[in-house]
N, C-alpha and C. Protein backbone atom coordinates (compact mmCIF):
# COMPACT_ATOMS: atom_id res chain seq x y z
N UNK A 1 32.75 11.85 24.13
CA UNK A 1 32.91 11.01 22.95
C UNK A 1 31.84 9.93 22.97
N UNK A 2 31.10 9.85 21.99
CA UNK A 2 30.20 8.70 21.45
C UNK A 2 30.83 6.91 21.62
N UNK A 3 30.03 6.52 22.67
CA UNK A 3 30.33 5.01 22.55
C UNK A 3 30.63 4.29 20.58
N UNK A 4 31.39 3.79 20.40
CA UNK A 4 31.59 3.50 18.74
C UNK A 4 30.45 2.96 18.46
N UNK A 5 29.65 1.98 19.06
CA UNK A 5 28.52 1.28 18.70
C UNK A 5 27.43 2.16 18.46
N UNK A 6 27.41 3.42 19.18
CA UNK A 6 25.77 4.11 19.18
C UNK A 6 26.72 4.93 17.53
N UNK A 7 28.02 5.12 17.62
CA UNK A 7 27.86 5.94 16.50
C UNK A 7 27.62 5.02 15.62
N UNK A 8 28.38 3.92 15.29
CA UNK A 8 28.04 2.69 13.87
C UNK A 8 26.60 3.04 13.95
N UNK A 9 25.32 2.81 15.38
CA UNK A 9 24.02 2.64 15.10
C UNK A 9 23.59 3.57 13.99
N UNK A 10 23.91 5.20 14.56
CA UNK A 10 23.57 6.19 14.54
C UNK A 10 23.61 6.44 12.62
N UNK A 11 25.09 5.95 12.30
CA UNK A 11 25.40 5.97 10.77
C UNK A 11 24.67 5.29 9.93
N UNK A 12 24.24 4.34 10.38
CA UNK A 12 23.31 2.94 9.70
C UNK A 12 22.27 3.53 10.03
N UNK A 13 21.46 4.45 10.76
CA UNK A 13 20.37 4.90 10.80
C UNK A 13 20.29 5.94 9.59
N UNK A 14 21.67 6.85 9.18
CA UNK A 14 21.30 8.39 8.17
C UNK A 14 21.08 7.00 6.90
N UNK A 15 21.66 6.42 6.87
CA UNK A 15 21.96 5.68 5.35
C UNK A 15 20.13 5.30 5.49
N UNK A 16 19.79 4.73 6.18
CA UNK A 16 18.61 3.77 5.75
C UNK A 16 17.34 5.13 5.68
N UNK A 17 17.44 6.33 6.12
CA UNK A 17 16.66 7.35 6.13
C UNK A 17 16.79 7.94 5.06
N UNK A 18 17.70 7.89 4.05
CA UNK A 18 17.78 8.29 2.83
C UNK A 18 16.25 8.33 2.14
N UNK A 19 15.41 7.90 1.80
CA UNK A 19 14.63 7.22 0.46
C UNK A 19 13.76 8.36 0.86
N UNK A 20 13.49 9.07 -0.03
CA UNK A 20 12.39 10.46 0.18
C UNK A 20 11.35 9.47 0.50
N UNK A 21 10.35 10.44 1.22
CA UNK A 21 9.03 9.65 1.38
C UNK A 21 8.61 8.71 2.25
N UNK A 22 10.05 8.25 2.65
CA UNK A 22 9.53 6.34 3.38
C UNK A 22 8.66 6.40 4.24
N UNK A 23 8.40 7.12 4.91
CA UNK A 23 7.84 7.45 6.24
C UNK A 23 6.27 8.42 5.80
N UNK A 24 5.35 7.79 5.98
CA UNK A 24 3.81 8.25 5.80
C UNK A 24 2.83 8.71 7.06
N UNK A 25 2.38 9.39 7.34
CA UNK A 25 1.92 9.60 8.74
C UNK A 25 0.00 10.02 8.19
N UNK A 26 -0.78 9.26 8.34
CA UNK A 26 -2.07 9.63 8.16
C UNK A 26 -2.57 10.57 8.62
N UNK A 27 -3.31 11.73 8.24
CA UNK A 27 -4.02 12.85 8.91
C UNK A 27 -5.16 12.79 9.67
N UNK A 28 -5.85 11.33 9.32
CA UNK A 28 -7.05 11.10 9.65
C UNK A 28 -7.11 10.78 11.27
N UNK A 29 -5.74 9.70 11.66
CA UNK A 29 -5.51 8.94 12.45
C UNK A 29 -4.59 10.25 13.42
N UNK A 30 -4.94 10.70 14.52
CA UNK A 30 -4.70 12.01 15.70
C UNK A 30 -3.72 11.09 16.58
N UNK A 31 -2.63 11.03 16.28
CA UNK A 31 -1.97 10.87 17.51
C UNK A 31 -0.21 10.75 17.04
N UNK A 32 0.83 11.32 17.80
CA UNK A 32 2.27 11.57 17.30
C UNK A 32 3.14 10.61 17.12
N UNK A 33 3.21 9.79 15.61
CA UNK A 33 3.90 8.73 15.93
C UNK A 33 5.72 9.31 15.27
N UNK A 34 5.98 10.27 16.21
CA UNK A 34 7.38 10.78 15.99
C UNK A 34 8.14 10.13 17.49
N UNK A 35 9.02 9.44 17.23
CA UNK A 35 9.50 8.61 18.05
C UNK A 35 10.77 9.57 19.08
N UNK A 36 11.20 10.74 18.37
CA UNK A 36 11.95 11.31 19.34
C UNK A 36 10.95 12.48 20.06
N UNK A 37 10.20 12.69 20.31
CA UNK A 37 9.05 13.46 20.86
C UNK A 37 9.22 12.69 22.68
N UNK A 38 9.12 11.24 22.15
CA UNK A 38 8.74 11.02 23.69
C UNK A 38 10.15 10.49 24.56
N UNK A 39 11.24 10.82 24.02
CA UNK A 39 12.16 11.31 24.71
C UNK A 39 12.33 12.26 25.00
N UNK A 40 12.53 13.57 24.43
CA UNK A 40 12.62 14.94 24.40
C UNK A 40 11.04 15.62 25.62
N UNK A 41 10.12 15.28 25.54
CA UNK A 41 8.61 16.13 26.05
C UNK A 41 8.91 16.00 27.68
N UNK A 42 8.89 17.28 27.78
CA UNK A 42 9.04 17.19 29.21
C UNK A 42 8.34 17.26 30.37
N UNK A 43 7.14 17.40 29.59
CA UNK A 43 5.39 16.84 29.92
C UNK A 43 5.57 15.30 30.80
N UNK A 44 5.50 14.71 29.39
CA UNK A 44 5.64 12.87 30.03
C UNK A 44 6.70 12.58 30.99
N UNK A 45 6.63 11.82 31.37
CA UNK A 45 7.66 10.59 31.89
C UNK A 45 8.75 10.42 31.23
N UNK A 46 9.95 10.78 31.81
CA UNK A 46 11.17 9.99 31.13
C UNK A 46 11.06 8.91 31.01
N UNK A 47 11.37 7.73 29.97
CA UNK A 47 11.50 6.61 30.07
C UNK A 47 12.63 6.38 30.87
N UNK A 48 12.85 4.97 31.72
CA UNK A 48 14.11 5.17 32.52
C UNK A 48 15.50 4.53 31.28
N UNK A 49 14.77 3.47 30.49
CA UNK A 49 15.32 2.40 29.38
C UNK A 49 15.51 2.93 28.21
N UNK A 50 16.05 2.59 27.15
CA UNK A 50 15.98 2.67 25.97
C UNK A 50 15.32 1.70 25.69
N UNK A 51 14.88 0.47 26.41
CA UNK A 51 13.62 -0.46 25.66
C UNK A 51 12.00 0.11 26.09
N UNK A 52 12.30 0.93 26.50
CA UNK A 52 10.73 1.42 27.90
C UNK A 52 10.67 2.62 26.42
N UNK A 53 11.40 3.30 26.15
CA UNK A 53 11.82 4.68 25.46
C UNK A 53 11.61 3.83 24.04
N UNK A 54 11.55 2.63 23.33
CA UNK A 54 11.27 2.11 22.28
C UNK A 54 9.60 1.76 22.12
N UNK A 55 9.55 1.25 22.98
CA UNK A 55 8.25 0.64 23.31
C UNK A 55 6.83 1.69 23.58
N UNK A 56 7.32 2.87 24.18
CA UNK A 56 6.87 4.03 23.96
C UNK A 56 6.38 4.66 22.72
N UNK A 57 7.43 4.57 22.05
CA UNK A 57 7.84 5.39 20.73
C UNK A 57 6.98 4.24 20.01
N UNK A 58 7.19 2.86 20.20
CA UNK A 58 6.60 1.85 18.51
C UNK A 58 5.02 1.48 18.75
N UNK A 59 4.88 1.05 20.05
CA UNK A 59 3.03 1.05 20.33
C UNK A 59 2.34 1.97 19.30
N UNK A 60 2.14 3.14 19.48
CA UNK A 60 1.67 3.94 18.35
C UNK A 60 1.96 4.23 16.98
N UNK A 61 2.82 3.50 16.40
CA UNK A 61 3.29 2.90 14.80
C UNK A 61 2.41 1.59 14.51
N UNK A 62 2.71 0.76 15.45
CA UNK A 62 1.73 -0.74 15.55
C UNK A 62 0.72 -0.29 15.61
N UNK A 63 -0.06 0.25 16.39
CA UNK A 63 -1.77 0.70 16.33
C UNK A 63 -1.65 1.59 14.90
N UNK A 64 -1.27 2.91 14.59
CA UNK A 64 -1.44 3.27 13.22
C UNK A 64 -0.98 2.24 12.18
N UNK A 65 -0.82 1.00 11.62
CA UNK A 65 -0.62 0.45 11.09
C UNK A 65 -1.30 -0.77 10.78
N UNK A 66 -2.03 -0.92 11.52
CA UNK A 66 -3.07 -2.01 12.46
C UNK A 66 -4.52 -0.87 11.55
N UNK A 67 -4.24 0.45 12.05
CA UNK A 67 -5.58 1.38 11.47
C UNK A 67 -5.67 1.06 10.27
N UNK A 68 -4.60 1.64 9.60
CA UNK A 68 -4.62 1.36 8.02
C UNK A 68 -4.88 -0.16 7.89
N UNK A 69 -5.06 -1.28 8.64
CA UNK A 69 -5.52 -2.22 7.72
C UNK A 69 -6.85 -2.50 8.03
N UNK A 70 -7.10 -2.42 9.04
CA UNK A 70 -8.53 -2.27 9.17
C UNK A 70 -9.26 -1.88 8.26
N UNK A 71 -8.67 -0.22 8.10
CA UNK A 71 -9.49 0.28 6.51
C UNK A 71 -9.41 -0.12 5.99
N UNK A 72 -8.20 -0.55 5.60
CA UNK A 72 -8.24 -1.46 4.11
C UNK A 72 -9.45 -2.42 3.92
N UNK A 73 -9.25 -3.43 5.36
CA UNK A 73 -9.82 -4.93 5.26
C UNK A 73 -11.41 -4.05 5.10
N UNK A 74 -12.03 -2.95 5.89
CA UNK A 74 -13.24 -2.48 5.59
C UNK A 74 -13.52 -2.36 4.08
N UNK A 75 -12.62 -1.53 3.23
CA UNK A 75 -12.73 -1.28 2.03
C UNK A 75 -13.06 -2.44 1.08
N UNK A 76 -12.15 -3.25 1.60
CA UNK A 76 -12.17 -4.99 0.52
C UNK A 76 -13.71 -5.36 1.09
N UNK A 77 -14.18 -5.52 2.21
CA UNK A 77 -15.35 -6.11 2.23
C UNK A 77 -16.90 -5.99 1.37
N UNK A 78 -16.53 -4.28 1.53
CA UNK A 78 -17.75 -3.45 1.13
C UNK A 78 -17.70 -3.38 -0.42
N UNK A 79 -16.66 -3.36 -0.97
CA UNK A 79 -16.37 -3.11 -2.42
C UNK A 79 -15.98 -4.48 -3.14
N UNK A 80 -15.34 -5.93 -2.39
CA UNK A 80 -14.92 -6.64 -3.18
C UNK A 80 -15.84 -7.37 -4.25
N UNK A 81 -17.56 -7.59 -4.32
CA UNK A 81 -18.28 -8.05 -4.69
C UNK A 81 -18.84 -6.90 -5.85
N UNK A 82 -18.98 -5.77 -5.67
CA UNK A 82 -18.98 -4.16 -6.49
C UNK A 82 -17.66 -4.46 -7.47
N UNK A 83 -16.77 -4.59 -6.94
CA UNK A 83 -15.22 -4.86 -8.32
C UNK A 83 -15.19 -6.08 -9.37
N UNK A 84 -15.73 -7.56 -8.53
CA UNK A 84 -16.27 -8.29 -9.14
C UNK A 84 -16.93 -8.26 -10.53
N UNK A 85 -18.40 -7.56 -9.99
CA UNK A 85 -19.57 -7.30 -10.96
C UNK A 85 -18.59 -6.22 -11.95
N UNK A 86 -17.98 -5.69 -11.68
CA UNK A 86 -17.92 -4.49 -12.19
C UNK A 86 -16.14 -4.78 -13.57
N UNK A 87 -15.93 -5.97 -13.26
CA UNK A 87 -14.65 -6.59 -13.71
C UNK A 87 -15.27 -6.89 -15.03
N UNK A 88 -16.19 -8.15 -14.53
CA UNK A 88 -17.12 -9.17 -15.81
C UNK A 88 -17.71 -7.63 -16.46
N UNK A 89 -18.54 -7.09 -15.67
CA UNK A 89 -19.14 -6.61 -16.73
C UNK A 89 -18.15 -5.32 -17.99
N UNK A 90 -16.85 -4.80 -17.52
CA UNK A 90 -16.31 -4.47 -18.07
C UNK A 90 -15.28 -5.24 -19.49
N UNK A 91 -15.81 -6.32 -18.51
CA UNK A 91 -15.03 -7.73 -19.74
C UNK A 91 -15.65 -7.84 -21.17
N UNK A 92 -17.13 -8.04 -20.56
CA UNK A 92 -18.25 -8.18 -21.53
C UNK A 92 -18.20 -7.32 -22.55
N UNK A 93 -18.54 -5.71 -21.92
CA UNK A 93 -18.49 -4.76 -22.28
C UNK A 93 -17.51 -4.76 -23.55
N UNK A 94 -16.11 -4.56 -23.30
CA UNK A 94 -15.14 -4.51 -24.20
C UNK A 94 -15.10 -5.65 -25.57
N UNK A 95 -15.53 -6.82 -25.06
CA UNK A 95 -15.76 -7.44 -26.21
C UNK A 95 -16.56 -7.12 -27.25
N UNK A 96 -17.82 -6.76 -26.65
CA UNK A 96 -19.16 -6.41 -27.46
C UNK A 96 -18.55 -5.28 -28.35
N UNK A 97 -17.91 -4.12 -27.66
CA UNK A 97 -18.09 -2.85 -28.33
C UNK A 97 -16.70 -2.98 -29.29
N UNK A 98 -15.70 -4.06 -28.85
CA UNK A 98 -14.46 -4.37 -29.78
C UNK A 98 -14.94 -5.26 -31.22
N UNK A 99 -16.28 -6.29 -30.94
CA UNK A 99 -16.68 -6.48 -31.90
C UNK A 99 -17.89 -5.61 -33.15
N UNK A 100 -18.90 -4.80 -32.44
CA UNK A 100 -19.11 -3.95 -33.05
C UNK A 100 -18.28 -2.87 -33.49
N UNK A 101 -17.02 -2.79 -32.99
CA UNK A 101 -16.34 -1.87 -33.14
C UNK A 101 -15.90 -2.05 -35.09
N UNK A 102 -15.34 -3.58 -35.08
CA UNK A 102 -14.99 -4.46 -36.03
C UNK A 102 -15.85 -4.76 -36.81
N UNK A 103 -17.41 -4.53 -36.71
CA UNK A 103 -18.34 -4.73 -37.73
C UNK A 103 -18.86 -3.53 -38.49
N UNK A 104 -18.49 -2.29 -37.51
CA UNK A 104 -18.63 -0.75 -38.42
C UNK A 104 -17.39 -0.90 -39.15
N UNK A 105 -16.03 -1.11 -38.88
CA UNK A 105 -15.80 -0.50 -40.14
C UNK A 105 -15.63 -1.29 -41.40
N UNK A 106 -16.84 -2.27 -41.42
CA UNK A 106 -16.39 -2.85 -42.83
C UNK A 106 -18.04 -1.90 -43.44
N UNK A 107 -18.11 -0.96 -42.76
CA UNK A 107 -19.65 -0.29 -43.26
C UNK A 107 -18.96 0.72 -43.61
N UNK A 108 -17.63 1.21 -43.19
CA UNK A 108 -17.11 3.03 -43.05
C UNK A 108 -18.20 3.90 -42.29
N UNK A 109 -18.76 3.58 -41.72
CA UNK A 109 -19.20 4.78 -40.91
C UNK A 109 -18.12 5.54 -40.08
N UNK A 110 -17.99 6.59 -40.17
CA UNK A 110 -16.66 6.86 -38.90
C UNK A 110 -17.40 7.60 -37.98
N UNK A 111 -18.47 8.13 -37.98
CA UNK A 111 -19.22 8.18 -36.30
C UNK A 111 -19.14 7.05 -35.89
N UNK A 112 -19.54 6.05 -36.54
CA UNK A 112 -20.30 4.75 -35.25
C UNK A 112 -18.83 4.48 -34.88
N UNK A 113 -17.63 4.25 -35.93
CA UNK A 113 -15.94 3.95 -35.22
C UNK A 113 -15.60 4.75 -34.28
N UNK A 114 -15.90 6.41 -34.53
CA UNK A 114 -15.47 7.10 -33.58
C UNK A 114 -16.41 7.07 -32.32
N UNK A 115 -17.48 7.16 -32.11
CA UNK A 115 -18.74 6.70 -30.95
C UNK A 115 -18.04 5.39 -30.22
N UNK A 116 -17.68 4.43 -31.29
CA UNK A 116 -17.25 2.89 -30.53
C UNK A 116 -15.70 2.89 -29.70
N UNK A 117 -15.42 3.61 -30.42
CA UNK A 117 -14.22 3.76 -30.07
C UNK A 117 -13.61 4.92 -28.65
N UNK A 118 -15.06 5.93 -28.35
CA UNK A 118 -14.73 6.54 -27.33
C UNK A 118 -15.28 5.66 -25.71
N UNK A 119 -16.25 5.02 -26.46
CA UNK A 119 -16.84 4.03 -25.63
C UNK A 119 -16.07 2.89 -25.40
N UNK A 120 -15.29 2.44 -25.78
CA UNK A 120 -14.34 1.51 -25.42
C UNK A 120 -13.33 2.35 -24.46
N UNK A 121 -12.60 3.25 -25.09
CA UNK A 121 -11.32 3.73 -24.30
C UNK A 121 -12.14 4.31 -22.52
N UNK A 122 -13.52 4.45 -22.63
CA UNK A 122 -13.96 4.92 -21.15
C UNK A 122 -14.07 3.54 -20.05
N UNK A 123 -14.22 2.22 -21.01
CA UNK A 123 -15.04 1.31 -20.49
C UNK A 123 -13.37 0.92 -20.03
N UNK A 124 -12.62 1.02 -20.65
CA UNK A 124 -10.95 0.39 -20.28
C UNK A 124 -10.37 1.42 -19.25
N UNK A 125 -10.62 2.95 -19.37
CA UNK A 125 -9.84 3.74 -18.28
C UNK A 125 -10.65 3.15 -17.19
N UNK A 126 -12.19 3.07 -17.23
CA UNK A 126 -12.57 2.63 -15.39
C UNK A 126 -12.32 1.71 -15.34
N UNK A 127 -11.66 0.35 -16.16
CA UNK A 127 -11.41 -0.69 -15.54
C UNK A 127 -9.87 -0.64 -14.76
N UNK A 128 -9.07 0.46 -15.84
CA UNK A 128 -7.62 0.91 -15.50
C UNK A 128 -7.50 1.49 -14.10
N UNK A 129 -8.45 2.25 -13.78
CA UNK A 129 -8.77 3.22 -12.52
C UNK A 129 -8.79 1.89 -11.07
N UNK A 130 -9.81 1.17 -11.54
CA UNK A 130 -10.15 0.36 -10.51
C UNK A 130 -8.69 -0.79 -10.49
N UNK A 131 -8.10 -1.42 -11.49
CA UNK A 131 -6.58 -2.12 -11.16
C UNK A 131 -5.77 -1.63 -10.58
N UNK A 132 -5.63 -0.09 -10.93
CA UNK A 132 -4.45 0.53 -10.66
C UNK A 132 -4.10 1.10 -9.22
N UNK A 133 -5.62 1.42 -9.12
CA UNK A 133 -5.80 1.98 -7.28
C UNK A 133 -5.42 -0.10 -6.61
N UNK A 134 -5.71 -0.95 -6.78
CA UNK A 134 -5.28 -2.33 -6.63
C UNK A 134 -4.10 -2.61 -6.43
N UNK A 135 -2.96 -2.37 -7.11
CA UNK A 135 -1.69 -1.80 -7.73
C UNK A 135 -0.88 -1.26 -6.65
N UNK A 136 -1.50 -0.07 -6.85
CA UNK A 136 -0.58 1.52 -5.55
C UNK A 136 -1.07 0.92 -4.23
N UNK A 137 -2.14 -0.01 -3.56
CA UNK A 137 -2.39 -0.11 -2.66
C UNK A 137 -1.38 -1.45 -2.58
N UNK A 138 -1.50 -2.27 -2.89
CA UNK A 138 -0.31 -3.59 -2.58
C UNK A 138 0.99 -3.18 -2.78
N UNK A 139 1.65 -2.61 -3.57
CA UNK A 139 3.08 -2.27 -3.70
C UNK A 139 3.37 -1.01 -2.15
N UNK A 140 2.35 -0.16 -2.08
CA UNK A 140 2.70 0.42 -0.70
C UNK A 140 2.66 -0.64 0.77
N UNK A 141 1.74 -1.47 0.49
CA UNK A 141 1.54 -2.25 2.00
C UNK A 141 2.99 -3.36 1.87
N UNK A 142 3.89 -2.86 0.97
CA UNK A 142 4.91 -3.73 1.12
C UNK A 142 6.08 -3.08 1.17
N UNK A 143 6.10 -1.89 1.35
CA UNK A 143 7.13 -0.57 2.40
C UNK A 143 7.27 -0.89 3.35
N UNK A 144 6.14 -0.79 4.30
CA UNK A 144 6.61 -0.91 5.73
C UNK A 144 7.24 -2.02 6.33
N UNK A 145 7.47 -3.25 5.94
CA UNK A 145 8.24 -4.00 6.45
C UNK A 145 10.15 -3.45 5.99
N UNK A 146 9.77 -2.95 4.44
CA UNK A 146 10.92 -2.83 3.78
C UNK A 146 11.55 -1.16 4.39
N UNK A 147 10.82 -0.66 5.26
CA UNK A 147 11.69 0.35 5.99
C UNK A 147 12.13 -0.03 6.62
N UNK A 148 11.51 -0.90 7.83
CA UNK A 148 12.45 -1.22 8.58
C UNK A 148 13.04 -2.45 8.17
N UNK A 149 13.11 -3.07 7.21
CA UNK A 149 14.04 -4.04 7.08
C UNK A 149 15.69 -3.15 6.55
N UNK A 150 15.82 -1.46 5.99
CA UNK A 150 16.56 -1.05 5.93
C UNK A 150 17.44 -0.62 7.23
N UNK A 151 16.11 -0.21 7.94
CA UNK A 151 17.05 0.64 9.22
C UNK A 151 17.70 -0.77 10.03
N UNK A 152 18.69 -0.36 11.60
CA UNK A 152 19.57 -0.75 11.91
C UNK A 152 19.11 -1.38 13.13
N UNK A 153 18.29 -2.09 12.64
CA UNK A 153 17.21 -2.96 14.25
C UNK A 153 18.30 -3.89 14.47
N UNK A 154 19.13 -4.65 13.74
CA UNK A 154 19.69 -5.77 14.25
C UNK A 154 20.79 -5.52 14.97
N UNK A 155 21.14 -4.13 15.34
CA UNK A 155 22.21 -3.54 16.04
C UNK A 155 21.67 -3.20 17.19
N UNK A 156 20.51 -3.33 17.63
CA UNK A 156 19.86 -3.07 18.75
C UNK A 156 20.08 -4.05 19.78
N UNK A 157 19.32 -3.70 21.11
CA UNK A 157 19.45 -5.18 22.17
C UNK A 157 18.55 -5.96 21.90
N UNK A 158 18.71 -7.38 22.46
CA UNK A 158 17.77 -8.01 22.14
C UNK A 158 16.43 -8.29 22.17
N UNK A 159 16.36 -7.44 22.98
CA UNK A 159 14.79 -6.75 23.12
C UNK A 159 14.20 -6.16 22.12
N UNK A 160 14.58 -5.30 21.70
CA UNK A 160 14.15 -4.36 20.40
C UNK A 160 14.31 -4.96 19.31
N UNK A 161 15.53 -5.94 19.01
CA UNK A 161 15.18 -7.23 17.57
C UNK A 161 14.06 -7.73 17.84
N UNK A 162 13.42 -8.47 19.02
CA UNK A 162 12.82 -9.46 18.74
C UNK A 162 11.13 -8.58 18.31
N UNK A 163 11.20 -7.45 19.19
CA UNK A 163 10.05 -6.78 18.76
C UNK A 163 10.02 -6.50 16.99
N UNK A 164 10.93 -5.70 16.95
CA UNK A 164 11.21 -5.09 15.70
C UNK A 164 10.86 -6.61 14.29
N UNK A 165 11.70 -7.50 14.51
CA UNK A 165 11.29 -8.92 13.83
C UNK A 165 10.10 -9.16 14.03
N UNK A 166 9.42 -8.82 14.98
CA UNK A 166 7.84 -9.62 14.82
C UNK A 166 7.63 -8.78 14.07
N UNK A 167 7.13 -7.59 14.42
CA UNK A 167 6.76 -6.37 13.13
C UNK A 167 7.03 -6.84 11.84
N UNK A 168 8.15 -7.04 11.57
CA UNK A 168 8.78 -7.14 10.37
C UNK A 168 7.64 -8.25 9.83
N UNK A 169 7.99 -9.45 10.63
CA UNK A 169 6.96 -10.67 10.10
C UNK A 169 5.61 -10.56 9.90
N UNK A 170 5.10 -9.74 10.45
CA UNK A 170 3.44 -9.56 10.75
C UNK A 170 3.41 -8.37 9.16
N UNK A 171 4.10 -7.76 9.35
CA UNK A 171 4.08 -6.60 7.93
C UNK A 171 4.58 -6.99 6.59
N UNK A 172 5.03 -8.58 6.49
CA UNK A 172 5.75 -8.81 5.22
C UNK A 172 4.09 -9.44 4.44
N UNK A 173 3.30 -9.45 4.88
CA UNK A 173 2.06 -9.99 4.17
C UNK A 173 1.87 -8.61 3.58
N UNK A 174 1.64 -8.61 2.16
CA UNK A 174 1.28 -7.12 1.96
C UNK A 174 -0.59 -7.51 1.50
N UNK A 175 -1.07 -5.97 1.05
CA UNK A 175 -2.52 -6.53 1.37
C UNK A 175 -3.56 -6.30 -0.07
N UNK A 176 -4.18 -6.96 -0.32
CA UNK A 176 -4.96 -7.39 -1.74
C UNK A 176 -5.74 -6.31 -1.67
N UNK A 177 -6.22 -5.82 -2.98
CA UNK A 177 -7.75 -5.76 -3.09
C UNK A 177 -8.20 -6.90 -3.91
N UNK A 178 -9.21 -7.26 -3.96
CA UNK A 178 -9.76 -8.75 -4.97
C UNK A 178 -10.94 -8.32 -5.33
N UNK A 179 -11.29 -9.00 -6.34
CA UNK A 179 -12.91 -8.65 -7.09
C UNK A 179 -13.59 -10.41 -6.71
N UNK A 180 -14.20 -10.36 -5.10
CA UNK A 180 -15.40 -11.23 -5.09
C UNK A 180 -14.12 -12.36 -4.62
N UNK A 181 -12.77 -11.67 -4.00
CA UNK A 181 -11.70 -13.00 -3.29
C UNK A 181 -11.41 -13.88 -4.15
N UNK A 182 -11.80 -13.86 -5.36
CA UNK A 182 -11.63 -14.23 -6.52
C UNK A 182 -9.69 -14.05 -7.50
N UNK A 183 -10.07 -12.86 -7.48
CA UNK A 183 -8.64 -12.65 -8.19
C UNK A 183 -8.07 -11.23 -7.90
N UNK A 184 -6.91 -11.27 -8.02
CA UNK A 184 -6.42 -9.56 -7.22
C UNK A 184 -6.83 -8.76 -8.47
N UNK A 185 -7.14 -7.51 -7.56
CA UNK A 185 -7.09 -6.08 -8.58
C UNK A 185 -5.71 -5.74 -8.69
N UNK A 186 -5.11 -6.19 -9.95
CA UNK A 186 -3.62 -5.39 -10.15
C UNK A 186 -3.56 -4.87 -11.68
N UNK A 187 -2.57 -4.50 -12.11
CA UNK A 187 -2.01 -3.77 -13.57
C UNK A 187 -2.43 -5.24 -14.47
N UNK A 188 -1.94 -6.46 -13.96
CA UNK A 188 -1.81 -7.71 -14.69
C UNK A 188 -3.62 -8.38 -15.08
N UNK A 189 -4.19 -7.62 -14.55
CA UNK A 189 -5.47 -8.46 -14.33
C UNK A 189 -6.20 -7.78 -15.07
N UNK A 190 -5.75 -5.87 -15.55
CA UNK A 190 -5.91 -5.23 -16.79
C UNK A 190 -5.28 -5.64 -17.89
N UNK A 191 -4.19 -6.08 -17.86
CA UNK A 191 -3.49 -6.48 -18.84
C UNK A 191 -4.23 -7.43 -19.74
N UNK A 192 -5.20 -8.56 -18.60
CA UNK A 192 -5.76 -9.74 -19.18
C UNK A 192 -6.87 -9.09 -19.61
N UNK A 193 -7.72 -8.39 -19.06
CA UNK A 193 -8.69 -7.91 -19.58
C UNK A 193 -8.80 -7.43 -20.85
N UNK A 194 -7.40 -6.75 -21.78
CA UNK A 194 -7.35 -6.58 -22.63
C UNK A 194 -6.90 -7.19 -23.52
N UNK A 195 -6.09 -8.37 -23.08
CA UNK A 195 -5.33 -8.51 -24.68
C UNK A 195 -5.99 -10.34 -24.47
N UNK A 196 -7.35 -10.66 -24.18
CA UNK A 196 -7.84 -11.96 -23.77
C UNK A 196 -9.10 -11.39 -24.62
């Protein structure tokens, strides 16, 4: 029979595993961050602990997680001054071709409306493209605290809270892209772009 506590753990673990998806594992990044592997492998070392057997298992979640921001922080460096230029000049852009847009049709031409008008909707999808990837990247870097803020760490020993809480704290910053550290790339910053 199951100690009652590992089963309560065990139950509070199916509930918080529910959410399709929660769990992301990069292809790029080679190494098994499946946490019952290094109990089960009969290769390794038994852990003797369940904190030795945690600590095992989370080191390689912290380093893959640590990877992904690295990239990230690489990505923002190389591109944040490229999103910048590329913001204004889409700003510009839209005005110009919203006001020529507005000066053909008091001519009726409907090429130059339809020409202005395909040229606008391209100049707004790449600005849409570039917010939106902005967007999916901050709303995901703000999962991983929120998985494990579901699962059942606080039923653990106190060892494994206090780890598990730092994580938590270090992962509740979720992470920008910005044009030039200036202003975030999000849905809202298209929003302004258009109706400003």
């Amino acid at each position: 029979m199951l100690n009652p506590s590992f089963s309560k753990l065990r139950d509070k673990q199916y509930i918080a595993d529910t959410e399709l998806n929660q769990y992301y594992c990069s292809k790029e990044y080679k190494t098994d961050l499946d946490c019952l592997t290094h109990l089960m492998n009969v290769v390794t070392p038994k852990p003797k602990t369940l904190y030795a057997a945690f600590k095992q298992a989370f080191i390689p979640c912290i380093t893959h997680h640590r990877y992904i921001l690295y990239g990230l922080q690489m990505l923002e460096d190389i591109y944040s001054l490229l999103w910048l230029l590329k913001t204004m000049e889409v700003t510009v852009l839209v005005c110009l071709v919203a006001f020529a847009w507005v000066k053909s049709t008091t001519a009726k031409s409907f090429l130059s409306i339809l020409s202005l008008s395909q040229y606008l909707l391209l100049a707004l999808w790449e600005m849409f493209m570039i917010c939106y990837s902005g967007e999916i990247i901050f709303l995901n870097s703000q999962r991983c605290d929120e998985a494990l803020q579901r699962s059942p760490w606080y039923l653990h020993a106190n060892e494994i809270k206090q780890d598990t809480l730092f994580f938590i704290l270090n992962a509740q910053r979720p992470f920008r892209l910005t044009g030039g550290k200036m202003f975030d790339l999000n849905v809202e910053k298209f929003r302004s772009v258009i109706f400003k």
